[in-house]
Protein backbone atom coordinates (compact mmCIF):
# COMPACT_ATOMS: atom_id res chain seq x y z
CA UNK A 1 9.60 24.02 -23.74
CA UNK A 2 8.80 20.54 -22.82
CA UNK A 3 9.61 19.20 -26.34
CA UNK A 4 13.14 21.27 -26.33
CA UNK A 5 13.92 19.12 -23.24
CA UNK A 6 13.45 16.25 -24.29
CA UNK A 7 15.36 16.85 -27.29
CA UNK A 8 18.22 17.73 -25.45
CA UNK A 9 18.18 14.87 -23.19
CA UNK A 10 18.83 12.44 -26.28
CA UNK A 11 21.61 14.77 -27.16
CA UNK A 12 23.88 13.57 -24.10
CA UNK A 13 25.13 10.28 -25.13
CA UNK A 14 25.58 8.48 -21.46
CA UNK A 15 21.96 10.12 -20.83
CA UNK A 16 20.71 8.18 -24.30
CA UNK A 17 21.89 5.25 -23.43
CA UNK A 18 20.64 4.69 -20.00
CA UNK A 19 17.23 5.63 -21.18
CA UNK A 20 17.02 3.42 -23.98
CA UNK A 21 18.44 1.17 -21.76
CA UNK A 22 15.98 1.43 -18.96
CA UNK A 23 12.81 0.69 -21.88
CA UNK A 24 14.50 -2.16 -23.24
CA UNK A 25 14.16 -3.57 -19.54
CA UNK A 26 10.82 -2.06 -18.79
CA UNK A 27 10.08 -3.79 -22.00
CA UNK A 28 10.84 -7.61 -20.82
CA UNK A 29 9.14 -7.09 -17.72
CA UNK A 30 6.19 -6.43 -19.92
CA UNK A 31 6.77 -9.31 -21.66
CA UNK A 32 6.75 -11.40 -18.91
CA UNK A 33 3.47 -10.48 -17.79
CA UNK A 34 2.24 -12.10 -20.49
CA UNK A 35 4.07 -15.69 -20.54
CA UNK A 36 1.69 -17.71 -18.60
CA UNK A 37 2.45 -20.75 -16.12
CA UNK A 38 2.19 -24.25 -17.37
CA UNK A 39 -1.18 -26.26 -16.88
CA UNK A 40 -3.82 -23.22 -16.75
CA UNK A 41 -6.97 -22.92 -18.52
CA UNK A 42 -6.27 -19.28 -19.42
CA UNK A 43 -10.40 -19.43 -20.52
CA UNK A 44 -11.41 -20.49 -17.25
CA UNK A 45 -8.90 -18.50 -15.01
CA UNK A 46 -9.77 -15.25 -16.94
CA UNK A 47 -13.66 -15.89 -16.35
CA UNK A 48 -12.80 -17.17 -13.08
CA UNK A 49 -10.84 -13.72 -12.16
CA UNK A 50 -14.23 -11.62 -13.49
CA UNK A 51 -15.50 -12.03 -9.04
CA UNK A 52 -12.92 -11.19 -7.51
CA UNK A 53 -11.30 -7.48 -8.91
CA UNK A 54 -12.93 -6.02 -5.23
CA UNK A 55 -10.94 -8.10 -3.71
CA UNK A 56 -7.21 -8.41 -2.26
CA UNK A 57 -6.03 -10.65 -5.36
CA UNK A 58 -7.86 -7.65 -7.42
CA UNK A 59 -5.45 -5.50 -5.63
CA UNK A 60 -2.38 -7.49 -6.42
CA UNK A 61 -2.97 -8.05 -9.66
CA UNK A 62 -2.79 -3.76 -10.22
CA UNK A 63 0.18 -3.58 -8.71
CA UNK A 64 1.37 -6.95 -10.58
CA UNK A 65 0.69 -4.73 -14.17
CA UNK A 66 -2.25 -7.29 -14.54
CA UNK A 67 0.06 -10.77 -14.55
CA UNK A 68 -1.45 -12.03 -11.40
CA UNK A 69 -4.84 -12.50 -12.92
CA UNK A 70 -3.22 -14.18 -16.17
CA UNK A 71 -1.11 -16.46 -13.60
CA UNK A 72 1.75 -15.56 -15.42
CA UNK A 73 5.06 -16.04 -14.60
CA UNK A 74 5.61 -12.77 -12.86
CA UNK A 75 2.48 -13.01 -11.67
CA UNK A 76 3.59 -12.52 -7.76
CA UNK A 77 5.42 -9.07 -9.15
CA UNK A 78 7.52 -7.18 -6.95
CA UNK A 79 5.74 -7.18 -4.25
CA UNK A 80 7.78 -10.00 -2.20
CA UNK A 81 10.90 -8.09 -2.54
CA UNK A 82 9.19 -4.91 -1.12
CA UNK A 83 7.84 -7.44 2.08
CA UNK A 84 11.22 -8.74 2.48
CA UNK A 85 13.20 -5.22 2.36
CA UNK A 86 10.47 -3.87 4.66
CA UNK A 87 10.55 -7.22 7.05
CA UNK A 88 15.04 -6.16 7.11
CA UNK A 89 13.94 -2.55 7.92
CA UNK A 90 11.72 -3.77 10.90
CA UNK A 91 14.55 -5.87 12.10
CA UNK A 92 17.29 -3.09 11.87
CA UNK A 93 14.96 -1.33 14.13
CA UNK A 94 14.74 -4.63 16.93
CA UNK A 95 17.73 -6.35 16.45
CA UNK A 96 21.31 -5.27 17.34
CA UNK A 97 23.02 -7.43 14.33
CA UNK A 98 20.94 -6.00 11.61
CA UNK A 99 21.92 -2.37 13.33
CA UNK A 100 25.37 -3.20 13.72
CA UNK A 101 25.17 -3.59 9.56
CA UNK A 102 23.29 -0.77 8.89
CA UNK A 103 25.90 1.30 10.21
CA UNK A 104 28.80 -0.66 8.43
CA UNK A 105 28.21 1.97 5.20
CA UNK A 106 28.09 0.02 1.73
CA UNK A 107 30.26 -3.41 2.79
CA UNK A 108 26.61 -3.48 5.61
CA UNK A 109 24.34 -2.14 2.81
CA UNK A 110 25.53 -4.96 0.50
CA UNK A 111 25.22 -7.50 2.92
CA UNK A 112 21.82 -6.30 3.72
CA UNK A 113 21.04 -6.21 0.49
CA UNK A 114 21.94 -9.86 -0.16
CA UNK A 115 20.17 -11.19 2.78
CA UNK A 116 16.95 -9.27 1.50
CA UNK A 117 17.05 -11.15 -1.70
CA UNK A 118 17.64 -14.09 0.33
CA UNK A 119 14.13 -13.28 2.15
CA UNK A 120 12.44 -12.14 -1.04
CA UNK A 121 13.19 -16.20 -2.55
CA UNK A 122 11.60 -17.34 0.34
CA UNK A 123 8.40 -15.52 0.53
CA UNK A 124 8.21 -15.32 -3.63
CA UNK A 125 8.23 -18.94 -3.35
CA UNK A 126 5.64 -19.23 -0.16
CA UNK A 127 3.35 -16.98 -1.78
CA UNK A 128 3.39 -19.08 -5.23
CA UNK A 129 2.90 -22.43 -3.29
CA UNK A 130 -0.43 -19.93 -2.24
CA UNK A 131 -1.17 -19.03 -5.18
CA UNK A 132 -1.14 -22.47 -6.42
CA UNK A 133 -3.34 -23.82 -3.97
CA UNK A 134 -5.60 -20.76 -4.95
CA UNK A 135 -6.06 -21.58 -8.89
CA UNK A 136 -6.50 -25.17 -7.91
CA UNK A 137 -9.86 -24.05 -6.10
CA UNK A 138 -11.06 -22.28 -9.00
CA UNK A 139 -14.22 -23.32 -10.46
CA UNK A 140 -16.96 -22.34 -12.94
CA UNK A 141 -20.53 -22.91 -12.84
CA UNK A 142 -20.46 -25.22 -16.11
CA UNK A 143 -17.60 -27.33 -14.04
CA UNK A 144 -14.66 -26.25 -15.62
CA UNK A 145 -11.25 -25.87 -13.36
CA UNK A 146 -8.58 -23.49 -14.08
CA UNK A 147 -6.16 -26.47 -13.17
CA UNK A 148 -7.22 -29.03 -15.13
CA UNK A 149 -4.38 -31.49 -13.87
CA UNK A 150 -4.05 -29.96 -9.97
CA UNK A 151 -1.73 -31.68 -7.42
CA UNK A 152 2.20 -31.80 -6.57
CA UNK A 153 2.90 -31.19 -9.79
CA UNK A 154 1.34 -28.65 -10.32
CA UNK A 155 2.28 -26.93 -7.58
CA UNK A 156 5.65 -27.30 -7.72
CA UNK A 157 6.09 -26.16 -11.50
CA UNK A 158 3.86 -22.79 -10.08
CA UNK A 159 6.65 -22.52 -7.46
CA UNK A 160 9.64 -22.47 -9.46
CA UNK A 161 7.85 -20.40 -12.28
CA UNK A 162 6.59 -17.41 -10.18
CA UNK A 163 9.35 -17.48 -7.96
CA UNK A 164 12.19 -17.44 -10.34
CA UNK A 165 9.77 -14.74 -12.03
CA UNK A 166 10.15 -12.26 -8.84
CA UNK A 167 13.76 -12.64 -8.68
CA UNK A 168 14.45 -12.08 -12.39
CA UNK A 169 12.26 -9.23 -11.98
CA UNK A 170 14.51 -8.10 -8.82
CA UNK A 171 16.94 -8.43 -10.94
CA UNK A 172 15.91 -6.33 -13.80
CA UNK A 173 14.92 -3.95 -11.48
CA UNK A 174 18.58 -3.45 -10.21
CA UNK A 175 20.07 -2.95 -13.61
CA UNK A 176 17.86 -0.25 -13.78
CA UNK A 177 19.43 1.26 -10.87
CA UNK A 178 23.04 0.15 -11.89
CA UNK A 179 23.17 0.96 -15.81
CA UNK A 180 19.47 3.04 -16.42
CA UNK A 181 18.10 6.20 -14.93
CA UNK A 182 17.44 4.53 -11.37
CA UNK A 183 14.58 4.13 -9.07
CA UNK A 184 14.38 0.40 -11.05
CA UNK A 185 11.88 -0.89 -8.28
CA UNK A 186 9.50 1.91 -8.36
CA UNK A 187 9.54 2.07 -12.52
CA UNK A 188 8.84 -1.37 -12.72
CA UNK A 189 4.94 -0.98 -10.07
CA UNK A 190 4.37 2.61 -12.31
CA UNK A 191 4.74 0.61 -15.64
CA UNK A 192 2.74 -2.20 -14.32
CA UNK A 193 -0.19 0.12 -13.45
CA UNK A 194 -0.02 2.35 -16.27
CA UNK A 195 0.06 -0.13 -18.66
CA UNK A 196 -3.81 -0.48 -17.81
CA UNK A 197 -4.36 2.91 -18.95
CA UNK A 198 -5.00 2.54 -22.69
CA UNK A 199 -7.89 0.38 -21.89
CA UNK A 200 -8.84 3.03 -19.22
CA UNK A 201 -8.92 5.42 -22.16
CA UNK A 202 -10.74 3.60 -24.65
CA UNK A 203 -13.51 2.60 -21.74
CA UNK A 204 -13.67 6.40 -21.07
CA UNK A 205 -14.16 7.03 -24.35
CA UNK A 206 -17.20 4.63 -24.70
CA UNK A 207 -19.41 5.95 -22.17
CA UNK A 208 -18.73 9.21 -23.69
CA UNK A 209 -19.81 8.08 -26.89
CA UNK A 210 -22.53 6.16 -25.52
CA UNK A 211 -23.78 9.39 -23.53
CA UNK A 212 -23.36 7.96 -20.27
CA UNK A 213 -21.14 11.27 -19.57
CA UNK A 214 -21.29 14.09 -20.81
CA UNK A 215 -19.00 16.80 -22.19
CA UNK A 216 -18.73 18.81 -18.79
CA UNK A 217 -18.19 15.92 -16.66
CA UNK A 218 -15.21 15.08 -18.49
CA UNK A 219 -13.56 17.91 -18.75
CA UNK A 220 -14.28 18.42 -14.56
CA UNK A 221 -12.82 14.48 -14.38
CA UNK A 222 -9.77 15.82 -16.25
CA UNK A 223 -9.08 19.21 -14.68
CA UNK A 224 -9.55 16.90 -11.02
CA UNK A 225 -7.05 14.29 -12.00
CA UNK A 226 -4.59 17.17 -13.16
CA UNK A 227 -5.32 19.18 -9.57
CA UNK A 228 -4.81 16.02 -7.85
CA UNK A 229 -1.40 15.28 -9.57
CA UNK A 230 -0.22 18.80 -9.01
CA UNK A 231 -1.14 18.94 -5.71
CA UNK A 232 0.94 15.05 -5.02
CA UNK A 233 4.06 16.32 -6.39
CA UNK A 234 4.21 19.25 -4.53
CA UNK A 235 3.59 17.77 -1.25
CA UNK A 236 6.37 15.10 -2.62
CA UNK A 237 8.72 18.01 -2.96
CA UNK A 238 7.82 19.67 -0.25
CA UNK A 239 10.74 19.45 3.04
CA UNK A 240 10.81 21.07 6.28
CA UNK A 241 14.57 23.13 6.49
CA UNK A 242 16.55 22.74 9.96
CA UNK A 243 19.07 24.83 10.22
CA UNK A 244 22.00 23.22 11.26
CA UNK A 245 25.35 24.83 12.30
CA UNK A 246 28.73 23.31 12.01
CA UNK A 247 31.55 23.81 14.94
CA UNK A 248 34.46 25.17 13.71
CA UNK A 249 37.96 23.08 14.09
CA UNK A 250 41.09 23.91 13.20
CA UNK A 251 43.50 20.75 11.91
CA UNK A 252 47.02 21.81 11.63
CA UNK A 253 46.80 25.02 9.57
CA UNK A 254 43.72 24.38 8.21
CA UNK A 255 40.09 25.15 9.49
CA UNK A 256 36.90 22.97 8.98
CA UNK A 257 33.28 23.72 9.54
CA UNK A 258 32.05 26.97 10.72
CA UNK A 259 29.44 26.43 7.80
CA UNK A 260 25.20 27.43 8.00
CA UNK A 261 23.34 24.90 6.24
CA UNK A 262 20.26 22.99 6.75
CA UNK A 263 18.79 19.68 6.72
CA UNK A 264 15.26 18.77 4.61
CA UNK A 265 13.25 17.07 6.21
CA UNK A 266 10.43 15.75 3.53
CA UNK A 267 6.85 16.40 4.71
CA UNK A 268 5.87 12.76 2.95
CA UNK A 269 8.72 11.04 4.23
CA UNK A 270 6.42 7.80 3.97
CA UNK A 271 5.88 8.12 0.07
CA UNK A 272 3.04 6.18 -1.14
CA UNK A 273 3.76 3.17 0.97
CA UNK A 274 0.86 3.81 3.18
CA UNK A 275 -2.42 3.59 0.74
CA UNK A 276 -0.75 0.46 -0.17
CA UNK A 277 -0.50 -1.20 2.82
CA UNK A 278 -4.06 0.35 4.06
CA UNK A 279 -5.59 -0.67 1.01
CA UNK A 280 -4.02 -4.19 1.34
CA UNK A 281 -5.73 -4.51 4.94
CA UNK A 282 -9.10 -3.36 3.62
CA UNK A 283 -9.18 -5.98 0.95
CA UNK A 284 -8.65 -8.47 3.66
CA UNK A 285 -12.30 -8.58 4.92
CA UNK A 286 -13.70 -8.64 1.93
CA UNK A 287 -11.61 -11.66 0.21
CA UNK A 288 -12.29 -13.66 3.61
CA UNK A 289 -15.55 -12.84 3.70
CA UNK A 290 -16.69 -13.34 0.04
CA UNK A 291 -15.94 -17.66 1.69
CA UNK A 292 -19.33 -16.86 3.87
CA UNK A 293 -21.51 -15.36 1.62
CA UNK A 294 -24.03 -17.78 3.26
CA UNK A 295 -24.11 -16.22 6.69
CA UNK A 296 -26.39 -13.28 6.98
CA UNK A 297 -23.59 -11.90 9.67
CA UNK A 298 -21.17 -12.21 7.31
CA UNK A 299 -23.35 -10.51 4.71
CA UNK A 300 -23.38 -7.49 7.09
CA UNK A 301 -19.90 -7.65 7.82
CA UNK A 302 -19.61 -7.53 3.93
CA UNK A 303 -21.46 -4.51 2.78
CA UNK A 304 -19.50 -2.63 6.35
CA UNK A 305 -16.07 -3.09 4.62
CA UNK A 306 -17.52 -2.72 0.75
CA UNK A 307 -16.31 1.03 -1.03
CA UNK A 308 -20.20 2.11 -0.90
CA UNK A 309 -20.31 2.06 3.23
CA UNK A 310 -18.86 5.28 5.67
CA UNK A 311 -17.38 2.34 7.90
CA UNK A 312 -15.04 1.61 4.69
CA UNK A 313 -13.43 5.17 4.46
CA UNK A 314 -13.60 6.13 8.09
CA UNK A 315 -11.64 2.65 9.03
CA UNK A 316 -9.30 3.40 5.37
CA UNK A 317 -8.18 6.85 6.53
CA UNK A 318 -7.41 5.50 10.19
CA UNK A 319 -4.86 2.69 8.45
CA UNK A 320 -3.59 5.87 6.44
CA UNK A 321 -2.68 7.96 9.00
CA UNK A 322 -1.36 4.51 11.08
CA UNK A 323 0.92 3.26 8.99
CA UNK A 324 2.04 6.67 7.71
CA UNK A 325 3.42 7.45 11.06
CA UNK A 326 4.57 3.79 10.91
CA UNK A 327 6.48 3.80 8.06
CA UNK A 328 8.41 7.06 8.58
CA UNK A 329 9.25 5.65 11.79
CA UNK A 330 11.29 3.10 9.99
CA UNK A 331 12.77 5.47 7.45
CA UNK A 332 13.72 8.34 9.16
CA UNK A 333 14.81 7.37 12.89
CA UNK A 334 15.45 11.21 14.96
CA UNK A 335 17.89 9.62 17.34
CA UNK A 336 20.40 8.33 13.88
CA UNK A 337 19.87 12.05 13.55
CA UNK A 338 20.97 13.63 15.81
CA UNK A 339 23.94 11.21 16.87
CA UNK A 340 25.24 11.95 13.39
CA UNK A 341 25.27 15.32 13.51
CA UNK A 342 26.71 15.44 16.81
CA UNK A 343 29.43 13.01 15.38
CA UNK A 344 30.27 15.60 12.38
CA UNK A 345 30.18 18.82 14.90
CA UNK A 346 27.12 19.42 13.51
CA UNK A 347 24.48 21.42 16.35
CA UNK A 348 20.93 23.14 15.59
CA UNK A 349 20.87 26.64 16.98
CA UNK A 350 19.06 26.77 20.50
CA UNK A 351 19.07 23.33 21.05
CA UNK A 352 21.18 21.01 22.82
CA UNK A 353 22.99 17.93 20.87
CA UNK A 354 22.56 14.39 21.72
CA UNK A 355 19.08 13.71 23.44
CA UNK A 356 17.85 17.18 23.40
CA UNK A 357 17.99 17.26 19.62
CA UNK A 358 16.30 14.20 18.83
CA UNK A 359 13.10 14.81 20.67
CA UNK A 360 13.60 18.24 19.16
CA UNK A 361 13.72 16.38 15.58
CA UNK A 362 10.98 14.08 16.57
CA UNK A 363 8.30 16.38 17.45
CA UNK A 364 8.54 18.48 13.92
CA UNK A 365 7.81 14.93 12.49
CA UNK A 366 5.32 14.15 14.13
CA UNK A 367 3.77 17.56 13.53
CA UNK A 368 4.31 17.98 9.60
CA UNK A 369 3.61 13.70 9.44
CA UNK A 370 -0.19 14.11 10.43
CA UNK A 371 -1.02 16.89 7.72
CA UNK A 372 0.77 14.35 5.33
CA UNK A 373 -1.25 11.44 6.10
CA UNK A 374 -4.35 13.52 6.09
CA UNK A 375 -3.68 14.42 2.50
């Protein structure tokens, strides 16, 4: 069944070609995880990197498809064009300009668009002048540096590489979305973190053969990853139906509306935006901290926020369900809503437009949002 679709998928030309299309750019993003910055000691860095995978540059380096840690070229990733389009979200929420655009309809989207590439140069180019400053400090036991030749050089040649890195990788991402199968952003963080699954595999396969598990704890591993999957995409699919009537009107001879329809409202409005930015605030602690490993407070403080301590989870499942109900507060605004609807004669049954529908709106988010944050 699975193999027949696939087969007919290649059979529709257009369909072919924006597939093939959409590797061949997958493909040099891959590529340039591996071209590395000039003036590294790829040795050092690598044995450097061994200390710090619990950490928050751990963390970016997953999400980086394992560049960060190689202090390659696209080392910073996407992840300063995801700060930048969430920083523009959070200002279309405050400020009246950015509104005024987001209601302008694609002339406003494209504008927004360009000044969130705008922001994404500026904080891809920040965060390298960071990360700079951050290999410079690198240093082994046996005296080594992973800059061999640090300074202004340095820095700026790590500036210009990673940040024209992130915007060619913007870039890539949106012919994805213009001549592939779409989604170019989110295929480009999946391929960077399942391109550490092969190695995943063969280490699994090692402490198999090594007996360190056995045969029933893999196959319970595998049957838990596959319930865990399932049980994702259907609370992905999953929406809340409104019913929602339309008003008729009559236009000369003709008649509009009068129609029954609904409007999904997705139970993980959020996505998986979340555990990232919950597990980017846990990692905090622990890369600050891991600078006083000399002060026995610290120390404490340490093994509170490591994965092995209650505090960890209790305090990770609070920033869950926080910035759950934070993001979807940015995507989904009730009050947008429900002045749209009331703009296309749109009502829902027993309740009245305007005001009355948007707390209306609101409170089944707020009610289907918590189950989604708990799972």
């Amino acid at each position: 069944m699975i193999i027949d679709t696939f087969r007919n998928v290649f059979k529709i030309g257009e369909l072919r070609k924006r597939i093939l299309f959409t590797l061949l750019i997958l493909g040099i993003e891959r590529i340039g995880t591996h071209i590395i910055t000039p003036g590294i000691d790829t040795a050092a860095l690598a044995e450097g990197f061994k200390n710090l995978q619990g950490t928050l540059f751990g963390l970016y380096d997953l999400f980086a498809g394992g560049a960060f840690s190689k202090a390659a070229v696209f080392g910073l990733g996407i992840m300063p064009y995801i700060s930048a389009s969430i920083i523009i979200q959070l200002l279309g929420a405050v400020i009246p300009f950015f509104q005024k655009l987001q209601k302008e309809g694609e002339e406003g989207r494209k504008k927004i668009m360009q000044y969130t590439r705008y922001g994404t140069l500026i904080i891809s180019a920040m965060q390298a002048y960071g990360v700079g400053l951050f290999l410079q400090t690198i240093r082994l036991a046996d005296g080594r540096l992973a800059v061999p030749d640090p300074g202004i050089g340095f820095l700026l040649l790590t500036m210009i590489s990673m940040a024209s890195g992130t915007m060619l990788i913007m870039w890539l991402g949106e012919q994805i979305d213009d001549r592939g199968i779409g989604n170019g952003i989110s295929l480009i963080i999946f391929i960077g973190i399942i391109a550490r699954f092969p190695e995943a595999v063969i280490d699994e396969y090692q402490q198999f053969s090594i007996g360190e598990r056995g045969l029933l704890a893999e196959i319970i591993l595998m049957a838990l990853a596959l319930a865990i999957i399932y049980f994702v995409v259907l609370l992905t699919q999953g929406t809340r139906k409104i019913p929602v009537q339309y008003a008729k009107r009559v236009i000369g001879r003709k008649v509009y509306g009068g129609v029954n329809t609904h409007f999904p409202m997705r139970v993980n409005t959020a996505g998986v935006m979340p555990i990232i930015f919950a597990q980017a605030i846990m990692f905090v602690p622990t890369t600050v901290l891991t600078f006083f490993s000399e002060n026995e407070f610290m120390m404490t403080l340490q093994q509170w926020f490591s994965m092995e301590h209650w505090f960890y989870w209790f305090f990770y499942g609070i920033m869950i369900v926080f910035f759950t109900y934070f993001y979807t507060a940015i995507a989904l605004n009730p009050v947008d809503v429900a002045d749209n609807l009331k703009k296309q004669g749109g009502f829902i049954p027993g309740v009245r437009p305007g005001k009355k529908t948007a707390e209306y709106l609101d409170n089944i988010l707020t009610r289907i949002t918590l189950p989604s944050s708990f799972f």
